[in-house]
C-alpha atoms as a PDB file:
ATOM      1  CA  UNK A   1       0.000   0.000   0.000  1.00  0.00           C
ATOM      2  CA  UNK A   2       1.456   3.661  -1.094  1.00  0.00           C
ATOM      3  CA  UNK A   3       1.484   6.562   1.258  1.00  0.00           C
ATOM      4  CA  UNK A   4       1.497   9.876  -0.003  1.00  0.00           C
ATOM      5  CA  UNK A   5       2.725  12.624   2.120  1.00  0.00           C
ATOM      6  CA  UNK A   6       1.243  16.678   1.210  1.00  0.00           C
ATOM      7  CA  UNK A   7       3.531  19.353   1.256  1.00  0.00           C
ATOM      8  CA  UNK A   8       1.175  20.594   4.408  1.00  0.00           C
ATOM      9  CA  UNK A   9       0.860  17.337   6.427  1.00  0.00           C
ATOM     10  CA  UNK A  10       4.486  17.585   8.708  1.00  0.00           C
ATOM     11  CA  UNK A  11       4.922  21.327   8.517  1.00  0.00           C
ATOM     12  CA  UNK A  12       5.783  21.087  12.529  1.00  0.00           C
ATOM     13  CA  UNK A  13       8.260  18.671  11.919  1.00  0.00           C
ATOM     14  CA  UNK A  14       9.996  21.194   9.326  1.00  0.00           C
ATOM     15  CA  UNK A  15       9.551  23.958  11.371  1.00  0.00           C
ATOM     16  CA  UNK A  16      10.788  22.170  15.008  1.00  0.00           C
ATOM     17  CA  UNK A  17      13.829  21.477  12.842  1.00  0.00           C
ATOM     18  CA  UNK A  18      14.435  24.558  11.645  1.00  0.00           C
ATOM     19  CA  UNK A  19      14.132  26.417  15.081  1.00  0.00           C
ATOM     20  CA  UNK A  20      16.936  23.944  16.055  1.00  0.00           C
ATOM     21  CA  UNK A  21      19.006  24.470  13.264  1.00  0.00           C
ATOM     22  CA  UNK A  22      18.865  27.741  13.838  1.00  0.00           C
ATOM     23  CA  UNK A  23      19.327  28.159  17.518  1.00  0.00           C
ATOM     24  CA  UNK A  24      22.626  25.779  16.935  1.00  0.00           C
ATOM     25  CA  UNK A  25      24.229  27.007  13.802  1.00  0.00           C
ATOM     26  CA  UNK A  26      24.525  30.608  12.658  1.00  0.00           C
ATOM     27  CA  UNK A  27      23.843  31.119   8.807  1.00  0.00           C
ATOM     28  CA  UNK A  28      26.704  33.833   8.865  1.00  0.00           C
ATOM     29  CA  UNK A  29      29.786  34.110  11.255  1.00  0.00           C
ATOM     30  CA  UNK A  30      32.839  36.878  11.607  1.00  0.00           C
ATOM     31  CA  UNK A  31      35.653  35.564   9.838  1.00  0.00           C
ATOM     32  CA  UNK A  32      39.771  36.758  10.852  1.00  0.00           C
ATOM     33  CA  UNK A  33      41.540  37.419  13.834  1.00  0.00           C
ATOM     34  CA  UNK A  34      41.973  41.236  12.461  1.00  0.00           C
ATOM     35  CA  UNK A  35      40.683  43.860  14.313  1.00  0.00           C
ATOM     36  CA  UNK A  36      37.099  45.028  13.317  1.00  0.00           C
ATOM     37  CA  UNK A  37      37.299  46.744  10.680  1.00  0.00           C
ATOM     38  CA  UNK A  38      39.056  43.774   9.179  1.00  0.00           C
ATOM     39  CA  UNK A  39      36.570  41.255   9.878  1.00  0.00           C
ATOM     40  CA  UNK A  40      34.004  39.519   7.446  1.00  0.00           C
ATOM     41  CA  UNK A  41      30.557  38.091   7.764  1.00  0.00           C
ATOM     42  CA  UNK A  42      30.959  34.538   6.133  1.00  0.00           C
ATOM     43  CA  UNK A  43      27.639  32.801   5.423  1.00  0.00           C
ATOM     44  CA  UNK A  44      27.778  28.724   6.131  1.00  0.00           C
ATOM     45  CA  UNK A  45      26.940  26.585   2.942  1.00  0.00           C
ATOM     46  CA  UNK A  46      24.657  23.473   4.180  1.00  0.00           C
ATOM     47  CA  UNK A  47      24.625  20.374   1.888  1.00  0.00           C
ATOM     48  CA  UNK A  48      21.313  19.039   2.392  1.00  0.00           C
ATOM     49  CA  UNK A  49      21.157  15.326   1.343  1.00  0.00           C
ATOM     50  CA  UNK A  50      17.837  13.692   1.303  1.00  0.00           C
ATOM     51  CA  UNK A  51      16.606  11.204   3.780  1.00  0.00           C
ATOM     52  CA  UNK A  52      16.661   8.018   2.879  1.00  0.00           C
ATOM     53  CA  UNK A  53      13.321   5.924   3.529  1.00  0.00           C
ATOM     54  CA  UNK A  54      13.177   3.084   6.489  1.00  0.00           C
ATOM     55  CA  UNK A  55       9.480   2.350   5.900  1.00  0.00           C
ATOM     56  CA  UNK A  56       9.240  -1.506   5.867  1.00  0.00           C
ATOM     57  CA  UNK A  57       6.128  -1.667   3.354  1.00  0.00           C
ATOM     58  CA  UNK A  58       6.326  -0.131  -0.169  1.00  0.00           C
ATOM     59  CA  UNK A  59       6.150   3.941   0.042  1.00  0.00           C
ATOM     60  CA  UNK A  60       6.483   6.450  -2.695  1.00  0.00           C
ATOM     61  CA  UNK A  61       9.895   7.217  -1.183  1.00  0.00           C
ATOM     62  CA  UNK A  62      11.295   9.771  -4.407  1.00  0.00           C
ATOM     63  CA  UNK A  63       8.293  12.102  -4.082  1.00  0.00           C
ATOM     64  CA  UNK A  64       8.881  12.004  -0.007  1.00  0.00           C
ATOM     65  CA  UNK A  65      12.508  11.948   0.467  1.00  0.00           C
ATOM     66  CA  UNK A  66      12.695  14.818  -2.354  1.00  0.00           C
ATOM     67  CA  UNK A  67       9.747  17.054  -0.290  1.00  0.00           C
ATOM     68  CA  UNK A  68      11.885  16.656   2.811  1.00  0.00           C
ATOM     69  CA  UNK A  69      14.790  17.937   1.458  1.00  0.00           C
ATOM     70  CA  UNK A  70      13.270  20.522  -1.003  1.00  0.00           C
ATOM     71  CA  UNK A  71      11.538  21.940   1.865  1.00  0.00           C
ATOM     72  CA  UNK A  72      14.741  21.989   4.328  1.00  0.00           C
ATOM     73  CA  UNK A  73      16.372  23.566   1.725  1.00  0.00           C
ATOM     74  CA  UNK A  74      14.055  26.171   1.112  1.00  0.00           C
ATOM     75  CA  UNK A  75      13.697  27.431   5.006  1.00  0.00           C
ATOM     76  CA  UNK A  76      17.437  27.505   5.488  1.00  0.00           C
ATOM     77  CA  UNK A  77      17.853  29.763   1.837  1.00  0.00           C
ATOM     78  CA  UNK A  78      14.743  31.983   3.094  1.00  0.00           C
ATOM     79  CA  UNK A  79      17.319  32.776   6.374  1.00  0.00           C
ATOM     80  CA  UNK A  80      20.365  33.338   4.643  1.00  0.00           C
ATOM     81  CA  UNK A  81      22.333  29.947   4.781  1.00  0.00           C
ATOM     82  CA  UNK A  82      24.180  29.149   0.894  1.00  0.00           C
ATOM     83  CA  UNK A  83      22.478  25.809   0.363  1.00  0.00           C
ATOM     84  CA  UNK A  84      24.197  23.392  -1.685  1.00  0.00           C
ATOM     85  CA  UNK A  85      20.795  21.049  -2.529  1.00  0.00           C
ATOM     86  CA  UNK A  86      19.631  18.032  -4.629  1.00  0.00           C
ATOM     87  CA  UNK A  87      20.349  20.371  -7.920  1.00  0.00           C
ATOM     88  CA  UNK A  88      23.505  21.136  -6.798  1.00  0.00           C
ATOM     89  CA  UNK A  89      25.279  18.323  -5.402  1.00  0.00           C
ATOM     90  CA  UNK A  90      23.541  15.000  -7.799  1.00  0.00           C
ATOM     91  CA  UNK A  91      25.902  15.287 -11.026  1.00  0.00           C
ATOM     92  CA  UNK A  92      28.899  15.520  -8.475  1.00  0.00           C
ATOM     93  CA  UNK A  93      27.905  13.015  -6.306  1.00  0.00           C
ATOM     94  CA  UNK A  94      27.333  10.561  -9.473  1.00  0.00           C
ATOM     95  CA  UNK A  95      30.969  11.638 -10.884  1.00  0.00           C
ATOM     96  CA  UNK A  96      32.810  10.579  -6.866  1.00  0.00           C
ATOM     97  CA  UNK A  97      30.183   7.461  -6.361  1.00  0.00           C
ATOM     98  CA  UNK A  98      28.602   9.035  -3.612  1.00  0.00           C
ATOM     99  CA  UNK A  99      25.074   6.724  -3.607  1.00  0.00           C
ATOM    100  CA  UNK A 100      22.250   6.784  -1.608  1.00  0.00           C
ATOM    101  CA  UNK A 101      23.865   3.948   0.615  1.00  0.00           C
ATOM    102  CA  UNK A 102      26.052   6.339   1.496  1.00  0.00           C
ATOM    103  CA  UNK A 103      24.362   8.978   2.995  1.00  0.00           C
ATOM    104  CA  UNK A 104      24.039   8.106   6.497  1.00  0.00           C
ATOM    105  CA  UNK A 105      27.698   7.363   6.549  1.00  0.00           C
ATOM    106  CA  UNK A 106      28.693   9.953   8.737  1.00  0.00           C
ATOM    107  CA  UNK A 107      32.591  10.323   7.710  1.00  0.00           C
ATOM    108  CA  UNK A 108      31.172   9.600   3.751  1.00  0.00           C
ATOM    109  CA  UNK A 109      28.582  12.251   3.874  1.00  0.00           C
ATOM    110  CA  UNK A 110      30.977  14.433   5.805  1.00  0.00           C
ATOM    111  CA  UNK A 111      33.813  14.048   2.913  1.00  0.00           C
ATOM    112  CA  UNK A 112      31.491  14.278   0.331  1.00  0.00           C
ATOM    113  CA  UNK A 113      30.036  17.711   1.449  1.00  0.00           C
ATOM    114  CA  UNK A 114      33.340  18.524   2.286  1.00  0.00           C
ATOM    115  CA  UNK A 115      34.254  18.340  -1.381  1.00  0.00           C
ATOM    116  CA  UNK A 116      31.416  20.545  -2.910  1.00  0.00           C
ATOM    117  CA  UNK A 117      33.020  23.431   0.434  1.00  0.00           C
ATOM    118  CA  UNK A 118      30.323  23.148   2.446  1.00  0.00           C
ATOM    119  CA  UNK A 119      30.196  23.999   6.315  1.00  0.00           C
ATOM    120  CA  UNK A 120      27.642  21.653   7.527  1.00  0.00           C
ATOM    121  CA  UNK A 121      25.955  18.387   6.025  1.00  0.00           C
ATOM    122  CA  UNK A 122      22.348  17.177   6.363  1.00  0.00           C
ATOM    123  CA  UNK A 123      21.296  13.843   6.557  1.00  0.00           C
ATOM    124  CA  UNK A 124      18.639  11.494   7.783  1.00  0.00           C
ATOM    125  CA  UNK A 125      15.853   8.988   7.721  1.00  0.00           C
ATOM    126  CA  UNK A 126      11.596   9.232   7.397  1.00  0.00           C
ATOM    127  CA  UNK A 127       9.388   6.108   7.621  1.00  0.00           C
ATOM    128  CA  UNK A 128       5.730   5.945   7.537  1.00  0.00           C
ATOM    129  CA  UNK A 129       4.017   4.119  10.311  1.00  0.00           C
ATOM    130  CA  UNK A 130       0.447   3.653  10.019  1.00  0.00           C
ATOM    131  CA  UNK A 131      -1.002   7.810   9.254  1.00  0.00           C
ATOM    132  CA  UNK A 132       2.636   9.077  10.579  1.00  0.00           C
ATOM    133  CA  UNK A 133       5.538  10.209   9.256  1.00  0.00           C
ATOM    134  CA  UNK A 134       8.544  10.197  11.683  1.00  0.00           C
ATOM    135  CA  UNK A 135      11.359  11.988  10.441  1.00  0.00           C
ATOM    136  CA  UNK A 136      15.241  11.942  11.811  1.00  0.00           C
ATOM    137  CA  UNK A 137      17.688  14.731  11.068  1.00  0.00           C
ATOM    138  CA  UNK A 138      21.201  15.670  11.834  1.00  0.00           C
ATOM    139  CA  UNK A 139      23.367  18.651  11.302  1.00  0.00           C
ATOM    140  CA  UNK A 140      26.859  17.804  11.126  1.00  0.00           C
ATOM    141  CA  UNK A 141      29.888  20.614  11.134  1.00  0.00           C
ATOM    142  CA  UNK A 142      32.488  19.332   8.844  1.00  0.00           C
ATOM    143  CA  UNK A 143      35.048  21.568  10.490  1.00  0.00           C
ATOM    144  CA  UNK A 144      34.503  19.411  14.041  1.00  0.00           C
ATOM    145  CA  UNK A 145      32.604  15.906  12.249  1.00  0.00           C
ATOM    146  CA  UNK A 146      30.634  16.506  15.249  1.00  0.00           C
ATOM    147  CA  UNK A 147      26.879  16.571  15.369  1.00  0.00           C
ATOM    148  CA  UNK A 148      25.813  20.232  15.574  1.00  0.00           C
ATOM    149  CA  UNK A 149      22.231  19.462  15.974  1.00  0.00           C
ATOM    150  CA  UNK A 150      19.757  16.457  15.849  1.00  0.00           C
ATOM    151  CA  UNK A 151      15.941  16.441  15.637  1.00  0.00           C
ATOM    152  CA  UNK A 152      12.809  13.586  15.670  1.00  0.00           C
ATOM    153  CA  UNK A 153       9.550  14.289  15.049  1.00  0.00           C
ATOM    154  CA  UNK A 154       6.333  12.562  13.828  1.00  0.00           C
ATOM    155  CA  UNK A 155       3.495  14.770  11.687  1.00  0.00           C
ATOM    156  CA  UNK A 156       0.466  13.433  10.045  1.00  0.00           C
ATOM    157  CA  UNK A 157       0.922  11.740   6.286  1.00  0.00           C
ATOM    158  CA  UNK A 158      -1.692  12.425   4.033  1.00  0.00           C
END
């Protein structure tokens, strides 16, 4: 049985994740050691892989994983981060071998988004259970392979 998901039906999830992502990683930063005058706002690029699906029963994973992402993408370009999406990073990934198995490979996806100069990567996982959508995200900083921020949430799946 497919599940489809509307663009409306986990806008809480988006937006809990954004607040996070927010509160934990600047979209611009000073830049130097220079006095003041000297110094540089430098926006943070965010590579925003798509989640891969962990539903156990057939889903229409492309049109989900691809909404997730989309949608992430969007927010963090509406507040200023550079995002380095789908668009942007597929014919790359395709010429390195970077495949879907490897984005929840932390030092993988962290190389990878490394490569295109980005400051943080994106990845995580969605699966539908029942009329849910539970979605997993992490933020990591490439400059500290460290987590930066994390978030799990369910919403409705239409």
């Amino acid at each position: 049985m497919k599940k489809n998901l509307s663009a409306g039906a986990v806008s809480t999830v988006f937006t809990t994740l954004f607040l996070i992502f927010l509160q934990n990683i600047p979209a611009q930063q000073i830049s130097g050691t220079e006095p003041s005058s000297q110094e540089k706002l430098v926006e943070k690029t965010v590579c925003v892989l798509e989640p891969v699906d962990m539903t156990e029963e057939e889903t229409a994973s492309a049109a989900i994983g691809s909404l997730i992402s989309d949608t992430i993408s969007v927010m963090l370009k509406q507040h200023g981060y550079k995002v380095s999406g789908r668009t942007e990073w597929n014919s790359h990934a395709e010429a390195v071998g970077f495949k879907q198995a490897d984005y929840l490979d932390k030092d993988k996806a962290l190389d990878f988004a490394a490569t295109l100069g980005a400051d943080v990567v994106v990845n995580g996982v969605y699966r539908i259970e029942g009329q849910e959508v539970i979605i997993g995200v992490k933020a990591y900083d490439i400059f500290t392979r460290r987590i930066a921020t994390a978030v799990m949430q369910r919403g409705e799946a239409g």
